[in-house]
Protein backbone atom coordinates (compact mmCIF):
# COMPACT_ATOMS: atom_id res chain seq x y z
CA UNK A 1 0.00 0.00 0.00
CA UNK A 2 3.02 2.18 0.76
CA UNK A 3 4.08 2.07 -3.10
CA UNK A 4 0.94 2.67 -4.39
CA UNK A 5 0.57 6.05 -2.01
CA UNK A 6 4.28 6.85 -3.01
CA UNK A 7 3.66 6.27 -6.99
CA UNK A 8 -0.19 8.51 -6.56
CA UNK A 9 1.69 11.22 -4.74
CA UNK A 10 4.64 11.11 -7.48
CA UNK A 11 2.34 11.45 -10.12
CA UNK A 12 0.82 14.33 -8.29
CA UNK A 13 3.72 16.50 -7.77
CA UNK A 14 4.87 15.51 -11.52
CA UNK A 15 1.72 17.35 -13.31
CA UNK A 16 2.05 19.88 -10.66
CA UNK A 17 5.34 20.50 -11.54
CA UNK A 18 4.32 20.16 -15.65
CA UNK A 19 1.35 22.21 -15.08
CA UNK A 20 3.59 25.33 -13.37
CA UNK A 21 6.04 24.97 -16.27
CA UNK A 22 3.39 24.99 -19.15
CA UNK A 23 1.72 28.20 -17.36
CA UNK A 24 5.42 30.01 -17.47
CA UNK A 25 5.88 29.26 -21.15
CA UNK A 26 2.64 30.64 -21.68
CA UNK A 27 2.85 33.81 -20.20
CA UNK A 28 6.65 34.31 -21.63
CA UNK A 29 6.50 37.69 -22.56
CA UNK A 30 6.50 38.27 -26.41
CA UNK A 31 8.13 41.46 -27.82
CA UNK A 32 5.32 43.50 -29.74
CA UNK A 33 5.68 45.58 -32.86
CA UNK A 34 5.35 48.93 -31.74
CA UNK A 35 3.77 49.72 -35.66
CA UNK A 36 0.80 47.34 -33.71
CA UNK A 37 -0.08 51.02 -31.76
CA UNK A 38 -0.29 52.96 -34.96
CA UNK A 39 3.09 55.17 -33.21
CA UNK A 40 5.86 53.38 -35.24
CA UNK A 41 7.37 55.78 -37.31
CA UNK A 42 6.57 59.29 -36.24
CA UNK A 43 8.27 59.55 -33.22
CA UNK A 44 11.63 57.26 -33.91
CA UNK A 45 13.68 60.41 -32.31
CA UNK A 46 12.25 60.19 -29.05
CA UNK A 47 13.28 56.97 -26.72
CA UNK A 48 10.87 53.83 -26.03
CA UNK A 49 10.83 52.58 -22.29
CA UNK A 50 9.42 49.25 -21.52
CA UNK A 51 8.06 48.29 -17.94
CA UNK A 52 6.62 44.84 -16.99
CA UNK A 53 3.83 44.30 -15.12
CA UNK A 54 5.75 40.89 -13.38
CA UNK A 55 3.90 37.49 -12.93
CA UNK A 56 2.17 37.48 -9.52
CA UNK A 57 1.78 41.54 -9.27
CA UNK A 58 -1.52 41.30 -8.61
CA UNK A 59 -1.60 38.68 -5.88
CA UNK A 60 0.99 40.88 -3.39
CA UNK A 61 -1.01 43.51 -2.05
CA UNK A 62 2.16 44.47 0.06
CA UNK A 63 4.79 44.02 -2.83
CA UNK A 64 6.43 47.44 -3.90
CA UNK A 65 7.36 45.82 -6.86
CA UNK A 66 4.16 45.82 -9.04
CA UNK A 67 5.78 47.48 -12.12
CA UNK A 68 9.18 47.57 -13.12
CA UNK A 69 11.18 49.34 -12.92
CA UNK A 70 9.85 51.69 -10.86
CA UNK A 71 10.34 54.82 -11.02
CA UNK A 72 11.14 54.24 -14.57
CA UNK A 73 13.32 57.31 -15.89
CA UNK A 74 12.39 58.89 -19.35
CA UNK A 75 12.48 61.55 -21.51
CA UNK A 76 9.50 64.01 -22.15
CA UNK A 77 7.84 62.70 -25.12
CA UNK A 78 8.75 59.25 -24.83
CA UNK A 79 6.65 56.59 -25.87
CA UNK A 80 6.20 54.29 -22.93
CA UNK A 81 5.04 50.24 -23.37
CA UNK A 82 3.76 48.37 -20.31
CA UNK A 83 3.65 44.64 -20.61
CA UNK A 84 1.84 42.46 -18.32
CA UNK A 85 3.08 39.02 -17.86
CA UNK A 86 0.59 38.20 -15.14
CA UNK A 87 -1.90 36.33 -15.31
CA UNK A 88 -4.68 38.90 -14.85
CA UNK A 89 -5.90 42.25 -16.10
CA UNK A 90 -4.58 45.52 -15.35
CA UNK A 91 -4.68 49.09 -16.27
CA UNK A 92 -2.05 51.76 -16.18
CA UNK A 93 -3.68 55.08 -15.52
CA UNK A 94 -1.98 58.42 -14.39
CA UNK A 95 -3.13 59.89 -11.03
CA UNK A 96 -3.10 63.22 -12.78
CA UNK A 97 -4.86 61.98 -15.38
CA UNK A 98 -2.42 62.35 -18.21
CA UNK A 99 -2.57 59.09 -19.39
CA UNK A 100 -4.85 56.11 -19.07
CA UNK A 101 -4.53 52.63 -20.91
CA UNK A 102 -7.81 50.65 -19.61
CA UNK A 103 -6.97 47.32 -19.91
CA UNK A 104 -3.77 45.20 -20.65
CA UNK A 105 -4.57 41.39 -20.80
CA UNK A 106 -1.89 39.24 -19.46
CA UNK A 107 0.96 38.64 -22.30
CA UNK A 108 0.19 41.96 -23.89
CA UNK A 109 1.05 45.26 -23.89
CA UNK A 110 -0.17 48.74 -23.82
CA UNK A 111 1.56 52.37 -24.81
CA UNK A 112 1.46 55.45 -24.79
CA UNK A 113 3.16 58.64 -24.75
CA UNK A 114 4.20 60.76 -22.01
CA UNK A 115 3.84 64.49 -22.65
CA UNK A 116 4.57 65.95 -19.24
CA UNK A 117 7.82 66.81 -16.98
CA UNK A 118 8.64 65.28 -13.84
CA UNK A 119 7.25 62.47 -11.31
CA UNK A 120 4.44 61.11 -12.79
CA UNK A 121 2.33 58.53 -9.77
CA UNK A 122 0.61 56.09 -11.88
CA UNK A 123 -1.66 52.90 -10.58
CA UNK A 124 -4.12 50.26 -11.68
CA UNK A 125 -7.76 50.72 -11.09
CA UNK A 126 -8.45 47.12 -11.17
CA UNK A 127 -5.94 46.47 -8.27
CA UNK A 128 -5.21 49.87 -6.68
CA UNK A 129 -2.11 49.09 -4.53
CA UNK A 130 -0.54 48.67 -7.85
CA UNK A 131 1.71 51.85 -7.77
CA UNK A 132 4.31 53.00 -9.34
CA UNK A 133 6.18 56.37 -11.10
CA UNK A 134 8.10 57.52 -14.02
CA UNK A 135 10.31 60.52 -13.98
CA UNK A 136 9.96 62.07 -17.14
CA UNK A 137 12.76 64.51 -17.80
CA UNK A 138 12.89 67.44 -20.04
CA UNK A 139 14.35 66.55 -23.52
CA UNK A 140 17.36 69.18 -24.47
């Protein structure tokens, strides 16, 4: 009986395991086309920042960590992608308003660009201790 306990909880763990690894794979982040936002193109002189939205941001109410990196350091006028490789919806919406991309489903990405100087707060509505800021800096 011992062996047959043994080989059920072996078999267990196993698909557990498979299961986790066929989830990660999943969610690998892919890189998207900027041309995909209609922005390709017209502003190639001004840099483009990426920030994840990391697996498991939504679940840590206490994590600082929810977007990275954070603060993110740009320049004014830079076109800014978030991509979320969690598992769940989020948003990425200024506090003052000057930006707000609704919803990001998990392994995609939204952008958009930043037009104002200095620290910018920015959080998800769907999961509002999701916090984070970019420090836009004046472009010379």
């Amino acid at each position: 009986m011992t062996n047959g306990i043994l080989k059920l909880l072996f078999s267990v763990l196993a698909t557990t395991i498979l299961t986790q690894i066929l989830i990660f794979i999943a969610l690998a982040p892919n890189i998207v086309d900027q041309s995909s936002f209609g922005i390709s193109g017209a502003r190639e002189d001004k840099a483009i920042k990426e920030i994840i939205i990391p697996f498991g941001a939504s679940y840590h109410q206490l994590q600082e960590n929810n977007y990275l990196p954070s603060p993110a350091v740009i320049q004014n006028g830079s076109i800014v992608t978030w991509i979320n490789q969690d598992i769940l919806d989020h948003t990425v919406t200024a506090d003052d308003g000057s930006f707000d991309i609704q919803i990001i489903h998990p392994n995609s990405s939204g952008a958009s660009i930043i037009n104002a100087v200095g620290n910018i707060t920015y959080h998800c509505k769907i999961h509002p201790w999701m916090k984070a800021i970019l420090q836009s800096e004046a472009t010379n």
